[in-house]
C-alpha atoms as a PDB file:
ATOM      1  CA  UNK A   1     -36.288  17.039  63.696  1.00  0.00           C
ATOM      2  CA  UNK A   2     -38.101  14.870  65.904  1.00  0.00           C
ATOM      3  CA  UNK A   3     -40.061  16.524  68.106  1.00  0.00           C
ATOM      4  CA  UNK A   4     -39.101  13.641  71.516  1.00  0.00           C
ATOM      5  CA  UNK A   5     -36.032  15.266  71.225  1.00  0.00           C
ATOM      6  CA  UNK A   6     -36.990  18.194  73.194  1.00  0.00           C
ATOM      7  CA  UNK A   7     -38.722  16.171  75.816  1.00  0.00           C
ATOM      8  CA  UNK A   8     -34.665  14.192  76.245  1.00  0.00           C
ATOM      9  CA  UNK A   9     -33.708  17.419  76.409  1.00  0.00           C
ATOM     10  CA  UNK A  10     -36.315  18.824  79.283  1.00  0.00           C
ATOM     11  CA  UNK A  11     -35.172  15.261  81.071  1.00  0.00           C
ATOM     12  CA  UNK A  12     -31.364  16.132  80.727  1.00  0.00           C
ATOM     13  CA  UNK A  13     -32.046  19.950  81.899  1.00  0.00           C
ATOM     14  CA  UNK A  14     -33.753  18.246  85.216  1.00  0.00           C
ATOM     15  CA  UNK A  15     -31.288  16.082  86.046  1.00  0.00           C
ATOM     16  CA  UNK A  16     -28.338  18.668  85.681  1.00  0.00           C
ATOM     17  CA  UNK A  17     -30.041  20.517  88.198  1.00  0.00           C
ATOM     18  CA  UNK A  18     -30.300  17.668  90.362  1.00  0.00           C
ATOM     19  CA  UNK A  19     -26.602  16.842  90.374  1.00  0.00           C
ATOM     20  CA  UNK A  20     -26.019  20.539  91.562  1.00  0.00           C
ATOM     21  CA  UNK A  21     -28.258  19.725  94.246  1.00  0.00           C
ATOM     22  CA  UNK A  22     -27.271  16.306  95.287  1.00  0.00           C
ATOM     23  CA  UNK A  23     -23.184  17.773  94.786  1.00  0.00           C
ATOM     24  CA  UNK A  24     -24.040  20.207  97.505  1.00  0.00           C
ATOM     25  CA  UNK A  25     -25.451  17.700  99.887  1.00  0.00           C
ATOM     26  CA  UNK A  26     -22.134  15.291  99.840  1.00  0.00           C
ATOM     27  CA  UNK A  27     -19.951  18.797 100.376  1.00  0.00           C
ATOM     28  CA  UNK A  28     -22.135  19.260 103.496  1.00  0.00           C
ATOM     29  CA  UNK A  29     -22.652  15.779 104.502  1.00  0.00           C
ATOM     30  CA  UNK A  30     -20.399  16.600 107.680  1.00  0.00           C
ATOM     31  CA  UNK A  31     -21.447  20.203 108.078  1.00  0.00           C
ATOM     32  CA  UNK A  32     -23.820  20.653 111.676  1.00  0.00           C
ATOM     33  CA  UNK A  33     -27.460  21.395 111.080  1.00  0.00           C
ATOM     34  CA  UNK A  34     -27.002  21.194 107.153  1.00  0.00           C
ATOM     35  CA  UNK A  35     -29.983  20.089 106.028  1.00  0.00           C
ATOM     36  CA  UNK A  36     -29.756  18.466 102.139  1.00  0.00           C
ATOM     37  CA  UNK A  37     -31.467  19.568  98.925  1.00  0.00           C
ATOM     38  CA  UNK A  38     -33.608  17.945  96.760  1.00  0.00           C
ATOM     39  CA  UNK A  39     -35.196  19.259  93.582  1.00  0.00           C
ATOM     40  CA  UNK A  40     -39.068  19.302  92.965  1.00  0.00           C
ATOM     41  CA  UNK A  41     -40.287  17.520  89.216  1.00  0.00           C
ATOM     42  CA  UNK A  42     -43.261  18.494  87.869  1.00  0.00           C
ATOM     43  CA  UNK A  43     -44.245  17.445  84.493  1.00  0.00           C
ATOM     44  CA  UNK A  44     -45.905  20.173  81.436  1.00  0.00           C
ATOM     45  CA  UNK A  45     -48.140  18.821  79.209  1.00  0.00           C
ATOM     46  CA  UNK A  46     -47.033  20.446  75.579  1.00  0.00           C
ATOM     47  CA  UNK A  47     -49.672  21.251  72.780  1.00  0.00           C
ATOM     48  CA  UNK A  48     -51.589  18.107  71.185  1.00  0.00           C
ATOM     49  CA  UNK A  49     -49.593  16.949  68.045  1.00  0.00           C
ATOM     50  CA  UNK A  50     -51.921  15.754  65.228  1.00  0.00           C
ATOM     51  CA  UNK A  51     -54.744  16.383  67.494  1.00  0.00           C
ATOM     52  CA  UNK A  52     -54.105  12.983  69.264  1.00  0.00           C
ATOM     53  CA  UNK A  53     -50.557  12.606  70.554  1.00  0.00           C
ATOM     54  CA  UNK A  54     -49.327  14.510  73.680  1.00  0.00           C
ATOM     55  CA  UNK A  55     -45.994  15.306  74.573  1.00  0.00           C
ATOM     56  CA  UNK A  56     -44.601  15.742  77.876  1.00  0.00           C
ATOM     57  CA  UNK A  57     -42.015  17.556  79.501  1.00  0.00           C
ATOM     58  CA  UNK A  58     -40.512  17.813  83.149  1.00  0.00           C
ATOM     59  CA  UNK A  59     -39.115  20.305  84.569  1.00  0.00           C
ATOM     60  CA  UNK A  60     -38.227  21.532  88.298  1.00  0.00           C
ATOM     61  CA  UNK A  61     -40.820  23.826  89.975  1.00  0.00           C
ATOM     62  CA  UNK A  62     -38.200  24.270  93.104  1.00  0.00           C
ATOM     63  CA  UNK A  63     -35.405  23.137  95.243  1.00  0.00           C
ATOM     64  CA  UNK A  64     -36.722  21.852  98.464  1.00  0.00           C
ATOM     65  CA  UNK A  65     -35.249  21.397 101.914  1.00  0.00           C
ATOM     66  CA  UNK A  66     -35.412  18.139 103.835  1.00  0.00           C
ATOM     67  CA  UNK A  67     -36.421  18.895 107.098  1.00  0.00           C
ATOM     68  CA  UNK A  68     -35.658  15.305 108.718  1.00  0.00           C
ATOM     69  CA  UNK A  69     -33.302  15.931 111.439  1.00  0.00           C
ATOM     70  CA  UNK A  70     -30.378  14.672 111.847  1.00  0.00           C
ATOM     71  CA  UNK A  71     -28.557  12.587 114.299  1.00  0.00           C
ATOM     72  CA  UNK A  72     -27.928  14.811 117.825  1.00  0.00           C
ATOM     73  CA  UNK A  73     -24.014  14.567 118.538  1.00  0.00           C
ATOM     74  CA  UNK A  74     -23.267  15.019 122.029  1.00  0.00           C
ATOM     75  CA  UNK A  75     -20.236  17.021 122.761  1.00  0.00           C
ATOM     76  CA  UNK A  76     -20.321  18.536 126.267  1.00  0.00           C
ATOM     77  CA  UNK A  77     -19.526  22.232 124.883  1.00  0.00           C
ATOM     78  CA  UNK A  78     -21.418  24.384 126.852  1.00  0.00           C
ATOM     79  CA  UNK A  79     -21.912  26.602 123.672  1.00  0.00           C
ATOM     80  CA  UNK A  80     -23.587  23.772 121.254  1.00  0.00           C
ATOM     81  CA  UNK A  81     -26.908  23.495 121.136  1.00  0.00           C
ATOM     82  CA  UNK A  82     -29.065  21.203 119.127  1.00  0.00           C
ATOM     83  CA  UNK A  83     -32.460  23.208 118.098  1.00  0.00           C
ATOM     84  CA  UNK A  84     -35.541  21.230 118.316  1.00  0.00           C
ATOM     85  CA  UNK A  85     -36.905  19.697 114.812  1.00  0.00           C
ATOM     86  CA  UNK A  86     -38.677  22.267 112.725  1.00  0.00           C
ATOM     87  CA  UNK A  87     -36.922  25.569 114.782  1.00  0.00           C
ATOM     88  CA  UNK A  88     -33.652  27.602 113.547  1.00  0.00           C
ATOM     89  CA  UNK A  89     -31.566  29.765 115.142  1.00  0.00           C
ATOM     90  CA  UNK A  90     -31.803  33.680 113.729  1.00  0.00           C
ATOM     91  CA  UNK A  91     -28.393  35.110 112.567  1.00  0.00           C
ATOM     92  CA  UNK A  92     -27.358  38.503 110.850  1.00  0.00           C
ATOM     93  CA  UNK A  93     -25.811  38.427 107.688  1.00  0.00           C
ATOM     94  CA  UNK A  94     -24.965  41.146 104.648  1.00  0.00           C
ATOM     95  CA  UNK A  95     -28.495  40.167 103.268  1.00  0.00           C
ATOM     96  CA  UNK A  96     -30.590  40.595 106.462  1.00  0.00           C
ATOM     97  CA  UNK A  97     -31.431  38.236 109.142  1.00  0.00           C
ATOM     98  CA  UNK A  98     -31.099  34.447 108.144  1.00  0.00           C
ATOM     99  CA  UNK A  99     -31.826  31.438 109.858  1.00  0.00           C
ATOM    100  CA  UNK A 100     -29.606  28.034 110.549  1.00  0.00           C
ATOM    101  CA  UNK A 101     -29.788  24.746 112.515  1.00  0.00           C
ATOM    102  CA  UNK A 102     -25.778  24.938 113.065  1.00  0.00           C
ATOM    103  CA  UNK A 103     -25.425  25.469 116.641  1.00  0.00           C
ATOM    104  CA  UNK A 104     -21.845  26.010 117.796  1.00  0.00           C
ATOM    105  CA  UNK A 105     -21.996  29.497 119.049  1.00  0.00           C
ATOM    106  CA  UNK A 106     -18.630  31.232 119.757  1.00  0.00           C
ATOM    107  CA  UNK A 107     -17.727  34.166 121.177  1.00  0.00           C
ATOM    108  CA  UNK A 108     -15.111  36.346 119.120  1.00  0.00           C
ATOM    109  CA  UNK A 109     -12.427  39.076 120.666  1.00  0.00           C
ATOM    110  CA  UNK A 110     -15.408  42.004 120.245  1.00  0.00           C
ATOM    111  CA  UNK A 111     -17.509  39.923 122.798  1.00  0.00           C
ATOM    112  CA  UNK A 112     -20.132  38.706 120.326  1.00  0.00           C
ATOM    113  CA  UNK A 113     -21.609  35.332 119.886  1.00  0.00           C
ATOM    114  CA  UNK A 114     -21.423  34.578 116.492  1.00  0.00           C
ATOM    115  CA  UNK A 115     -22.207  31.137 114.455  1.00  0.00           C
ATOM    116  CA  UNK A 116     -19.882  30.346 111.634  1.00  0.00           C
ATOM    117  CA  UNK A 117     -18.302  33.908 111.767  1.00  0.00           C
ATOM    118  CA  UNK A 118     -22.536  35.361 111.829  1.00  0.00           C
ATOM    119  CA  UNK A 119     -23.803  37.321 114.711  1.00  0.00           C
ATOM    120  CA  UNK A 120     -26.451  35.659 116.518  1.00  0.00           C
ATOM    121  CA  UNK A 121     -29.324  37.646 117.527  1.00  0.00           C
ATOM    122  CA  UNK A 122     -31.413  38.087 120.511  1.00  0.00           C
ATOM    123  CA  UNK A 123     -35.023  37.816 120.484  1.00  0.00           C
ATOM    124  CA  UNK A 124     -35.175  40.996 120.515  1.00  0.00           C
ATOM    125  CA  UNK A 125     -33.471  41.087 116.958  1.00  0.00           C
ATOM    126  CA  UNK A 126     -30.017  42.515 118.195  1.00  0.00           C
ATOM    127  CA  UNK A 127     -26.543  40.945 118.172  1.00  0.00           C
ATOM    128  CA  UNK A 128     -26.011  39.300 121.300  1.00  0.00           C
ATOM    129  CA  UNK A 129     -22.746  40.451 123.417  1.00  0.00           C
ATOM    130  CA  UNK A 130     -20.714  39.791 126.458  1.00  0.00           C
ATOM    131  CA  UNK A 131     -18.020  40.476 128.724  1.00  0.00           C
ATOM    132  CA  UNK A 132     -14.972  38.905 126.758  1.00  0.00           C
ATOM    133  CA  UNK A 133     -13.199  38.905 129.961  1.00  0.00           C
ATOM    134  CA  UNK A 134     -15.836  37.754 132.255  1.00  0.00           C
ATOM    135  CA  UNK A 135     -16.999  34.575 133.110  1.00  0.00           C
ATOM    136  CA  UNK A 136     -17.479  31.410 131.076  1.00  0.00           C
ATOM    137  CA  UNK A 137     -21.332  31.409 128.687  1.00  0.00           C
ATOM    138  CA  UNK A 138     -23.969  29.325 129.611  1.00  0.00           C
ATOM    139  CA  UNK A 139     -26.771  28.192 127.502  1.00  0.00           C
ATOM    140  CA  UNK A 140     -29.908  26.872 129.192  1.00  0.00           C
ATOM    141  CA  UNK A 141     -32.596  25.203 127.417  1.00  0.00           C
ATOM    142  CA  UNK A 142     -34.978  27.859 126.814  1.00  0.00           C
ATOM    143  CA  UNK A 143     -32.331  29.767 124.530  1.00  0.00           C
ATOM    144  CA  UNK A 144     -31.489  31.693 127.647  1.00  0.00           C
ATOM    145  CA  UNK A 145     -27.768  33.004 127.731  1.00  0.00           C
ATOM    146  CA  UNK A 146     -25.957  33.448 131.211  1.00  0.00           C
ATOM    147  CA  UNK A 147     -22.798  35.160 131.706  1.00  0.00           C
ATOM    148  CA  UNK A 148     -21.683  34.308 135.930  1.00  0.00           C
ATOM    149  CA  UNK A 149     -25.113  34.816 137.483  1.00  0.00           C
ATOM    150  CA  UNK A 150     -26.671  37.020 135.317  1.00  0.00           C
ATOM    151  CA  UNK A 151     -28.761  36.869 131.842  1.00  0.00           C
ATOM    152  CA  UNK A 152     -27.254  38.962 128.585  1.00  0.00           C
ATOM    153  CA  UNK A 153     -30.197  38.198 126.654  1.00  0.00           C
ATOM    154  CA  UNK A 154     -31.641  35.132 125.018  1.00  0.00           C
ATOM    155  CA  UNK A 155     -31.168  33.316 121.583  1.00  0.00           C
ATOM    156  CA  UNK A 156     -33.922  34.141 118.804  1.00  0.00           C
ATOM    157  CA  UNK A 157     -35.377  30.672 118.104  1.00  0.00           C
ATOM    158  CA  UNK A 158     -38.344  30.977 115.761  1.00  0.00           C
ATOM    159  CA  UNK A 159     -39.801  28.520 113.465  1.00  0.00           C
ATOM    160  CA  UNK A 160     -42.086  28.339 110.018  1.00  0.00           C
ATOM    161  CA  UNK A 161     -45.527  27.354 108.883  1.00  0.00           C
ATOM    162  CA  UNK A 162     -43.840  25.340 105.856  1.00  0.00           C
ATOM    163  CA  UNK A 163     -40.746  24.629 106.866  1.00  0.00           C
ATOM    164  CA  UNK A 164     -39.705  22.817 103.898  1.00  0.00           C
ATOM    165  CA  UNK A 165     -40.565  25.628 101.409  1.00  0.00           C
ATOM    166  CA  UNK A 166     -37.491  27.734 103.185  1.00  0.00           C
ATOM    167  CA  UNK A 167     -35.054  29.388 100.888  1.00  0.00           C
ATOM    168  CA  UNK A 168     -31.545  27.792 100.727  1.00  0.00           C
ATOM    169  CA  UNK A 169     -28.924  30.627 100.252  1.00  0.00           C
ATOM    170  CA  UNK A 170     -25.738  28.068 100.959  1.00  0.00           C
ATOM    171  CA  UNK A 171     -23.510  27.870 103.969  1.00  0.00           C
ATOM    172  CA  UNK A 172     -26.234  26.090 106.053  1.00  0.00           C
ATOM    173  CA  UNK A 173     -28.492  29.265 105.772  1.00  0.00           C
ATOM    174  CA  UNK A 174     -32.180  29.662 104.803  1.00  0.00           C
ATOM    175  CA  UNK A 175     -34.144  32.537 104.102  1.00  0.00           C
ATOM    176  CA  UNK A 176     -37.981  32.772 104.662  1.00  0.00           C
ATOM    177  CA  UNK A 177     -38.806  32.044 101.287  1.00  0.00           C
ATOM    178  CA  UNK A 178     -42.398  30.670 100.706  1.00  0.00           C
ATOM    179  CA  UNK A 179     -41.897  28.940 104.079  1.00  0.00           C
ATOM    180  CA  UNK A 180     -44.372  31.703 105.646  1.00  0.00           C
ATOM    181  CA  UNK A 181     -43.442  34.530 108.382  1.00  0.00           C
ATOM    182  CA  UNK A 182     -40.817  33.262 111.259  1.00  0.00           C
ATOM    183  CA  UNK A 183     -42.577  32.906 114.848  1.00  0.00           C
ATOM    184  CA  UNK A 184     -40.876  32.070 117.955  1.00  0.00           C
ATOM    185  CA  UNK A 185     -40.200  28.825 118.714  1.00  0.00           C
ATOM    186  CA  UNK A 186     -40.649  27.862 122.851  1.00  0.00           C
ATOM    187  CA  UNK A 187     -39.498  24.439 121.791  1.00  0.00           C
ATOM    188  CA  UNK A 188     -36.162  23.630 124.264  1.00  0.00           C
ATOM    189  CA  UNK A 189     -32.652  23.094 122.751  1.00  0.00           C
ATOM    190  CA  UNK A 190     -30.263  20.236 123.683  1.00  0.00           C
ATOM    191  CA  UNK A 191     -27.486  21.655 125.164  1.00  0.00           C
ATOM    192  CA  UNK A 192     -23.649  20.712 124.929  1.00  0.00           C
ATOM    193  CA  UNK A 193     -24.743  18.479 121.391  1.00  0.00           C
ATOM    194  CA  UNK A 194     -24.762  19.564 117.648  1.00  0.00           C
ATOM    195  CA  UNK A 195     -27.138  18.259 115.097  1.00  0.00           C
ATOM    196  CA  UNK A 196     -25.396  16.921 112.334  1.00  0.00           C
ATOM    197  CA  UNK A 197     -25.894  16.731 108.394  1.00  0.00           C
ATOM    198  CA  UNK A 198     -29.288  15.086 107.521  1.00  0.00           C
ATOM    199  CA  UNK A 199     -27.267  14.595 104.293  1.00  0.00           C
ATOM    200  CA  UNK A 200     -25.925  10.537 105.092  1.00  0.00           C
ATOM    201  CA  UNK A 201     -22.362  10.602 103.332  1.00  0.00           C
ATOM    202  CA  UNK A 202     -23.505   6.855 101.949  1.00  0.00           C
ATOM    203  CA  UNK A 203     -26.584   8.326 100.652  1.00  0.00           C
ATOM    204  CA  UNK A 204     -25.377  11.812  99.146  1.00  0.00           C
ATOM    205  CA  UNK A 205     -22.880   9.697  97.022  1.00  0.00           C
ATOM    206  CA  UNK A 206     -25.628   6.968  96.191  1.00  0.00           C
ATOM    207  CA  UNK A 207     -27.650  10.197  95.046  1.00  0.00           C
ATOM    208  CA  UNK A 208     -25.163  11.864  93.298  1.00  0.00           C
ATOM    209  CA  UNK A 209     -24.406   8.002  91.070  1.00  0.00           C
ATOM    210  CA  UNK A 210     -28.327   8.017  90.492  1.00  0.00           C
ATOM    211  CA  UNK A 211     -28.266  11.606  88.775  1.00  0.00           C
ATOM    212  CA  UNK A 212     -25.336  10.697  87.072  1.00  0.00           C
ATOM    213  CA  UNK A 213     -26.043   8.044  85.241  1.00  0.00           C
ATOM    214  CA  UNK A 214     -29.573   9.103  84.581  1.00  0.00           C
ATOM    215  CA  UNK A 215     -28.144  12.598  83.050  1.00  0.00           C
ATOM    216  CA  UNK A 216     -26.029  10.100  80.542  1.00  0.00           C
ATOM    217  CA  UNK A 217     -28.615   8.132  79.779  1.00  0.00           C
ATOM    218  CA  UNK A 218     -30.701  11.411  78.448  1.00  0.00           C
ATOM    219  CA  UNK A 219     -27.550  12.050  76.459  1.00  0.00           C
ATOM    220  CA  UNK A 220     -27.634   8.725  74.769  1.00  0.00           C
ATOM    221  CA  UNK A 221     -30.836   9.328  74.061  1.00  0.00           C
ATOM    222  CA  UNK A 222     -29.903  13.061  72.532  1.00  0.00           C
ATOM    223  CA  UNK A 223     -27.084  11.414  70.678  1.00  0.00           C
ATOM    224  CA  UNK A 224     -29.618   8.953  68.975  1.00  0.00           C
ATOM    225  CA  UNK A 225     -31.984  11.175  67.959  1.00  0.00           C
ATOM    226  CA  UNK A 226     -28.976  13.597  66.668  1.00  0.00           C
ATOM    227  CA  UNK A 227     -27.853  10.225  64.698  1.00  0.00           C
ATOM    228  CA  UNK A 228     -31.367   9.580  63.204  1.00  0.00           C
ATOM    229  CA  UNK A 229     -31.683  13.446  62.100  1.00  0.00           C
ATOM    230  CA  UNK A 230     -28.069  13.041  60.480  1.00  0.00           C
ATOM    231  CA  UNK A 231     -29.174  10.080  58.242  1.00  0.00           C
ATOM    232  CA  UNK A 232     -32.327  11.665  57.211  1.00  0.00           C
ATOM    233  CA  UNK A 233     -30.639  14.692  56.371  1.00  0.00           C
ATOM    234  CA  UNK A 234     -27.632  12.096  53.754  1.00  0.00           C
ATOM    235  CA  UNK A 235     -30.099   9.723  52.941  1.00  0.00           C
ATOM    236  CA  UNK A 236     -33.483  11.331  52.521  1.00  0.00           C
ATOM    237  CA  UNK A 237     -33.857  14.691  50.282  1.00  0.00           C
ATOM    238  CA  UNK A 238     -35.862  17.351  51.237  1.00  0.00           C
ATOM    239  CA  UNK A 239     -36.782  15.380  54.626  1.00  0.00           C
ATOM    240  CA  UNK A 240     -36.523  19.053  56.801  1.00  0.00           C
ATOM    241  CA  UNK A 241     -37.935  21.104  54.357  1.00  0.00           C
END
């Protein structure tokens, strides 16, 4: 068997990957504060073959996030807020506190602000609650929440070292990752907008062709060598022994 057949293979491996990736960023390419995926190469050198000849591989060392922000959507909600580039909003989930760019807070019939059914936490690392029959929410720049006259507490905005080594765990959540520890953020929100998908519909689907056609091209290429070991195997005795 020919030994380039390994290196199709390590191509084909890549680019399945990929199309998982780029298939999650046209799913999301209308979801607020989504921010798309996209796969790190890195190439292996394998072992010399007859002492001259190297062979070599690629394979993905991680799945990045794109931290380009996306376009700022005004919508005059009083609850939306846009967070400024590079900062996330801190939510609670079953695996610990997580962090998103989606900003439509809503209150639910407990009283608590939650994002996308999550409970969003003070910076003081508590849920953040109020009166469910009092008077409308206000969000004010600094992250500051108002209920009437009074303040119930104030968003947890924080924001990362390396932002694009965060941890995607799906549904517009990231976890730390190799990102670096969360610190506050004092950067201001936009209030009454949402930021939307960095993930262009036009592009995602351009993206998701690309991968495509590239993974069928590394099957062609799989098929052929398949073909050539086939003929050796009729035609030539002995030729894998």
């Amino acid at each position: 068997m020919s030994k380039g057949v390994y290196v199709a293979l390590s191509g084909a491996v890549v680019q399945e990957t990929s199309l998982e990736a780029t298939a999650q960023n046209v799913a999301n390419a209308s979801t607020p504060g989504y921010q798309r995926l996209r796969p790190v190469f890195k190439q292996a050198l394998a072992t010399a073959v007859n002492g001259d000849t190297k062979l070599r591989y690629v394979e993905v060392s991680r799945t990045a996030v794109d931290t380009a922000p996306g376009a700022v959507r005004t919508t005059g909600r009083p609850l939306d807020v846009a967070p400024a580039a590079g900062s996330f909003l801190a939510v609670r989930t079953p695996k610990g506190e997580r962090y998103t760019r989606a900003g439509g807070l809503a209150l639910d019939a407990e009283g608590q602000l939650r994002i996308s059914g999550m409970p969003v936490l003070s910076d003081k690392g508590e849920p953040l609650r109020a009166d469910k029959a009092g008077p409308p929410l206000a969000v004010e720049p600094d992250g500051t929440v108002r209920q009437g006259g009074g303040a119930i507490g104030r968003l947890k905005l924080v924001r990362f070292e390396r932002p694009e080594a965060v941890l995607p765990e799906g549904q517009g959540l990231v976890a730390t990752g190799g990102a670096g520890a969360a610190t506050a953020s004092n950067e201001p929100l936009v209030v009454g907008a949402l930021e939307e998908s960095n993930a262009e519909p036009v592009t995602a689907m351009t993206d998701l062709m690309a991968a495509s056609r590239t993974f069928e091209a590394f099957q062609r290429v799989l098929d052929a060598f398949n073909e050539v070991d086939r003929k050796l195997v009729t035609t030539v005795p002995g030729a894998f022994e």
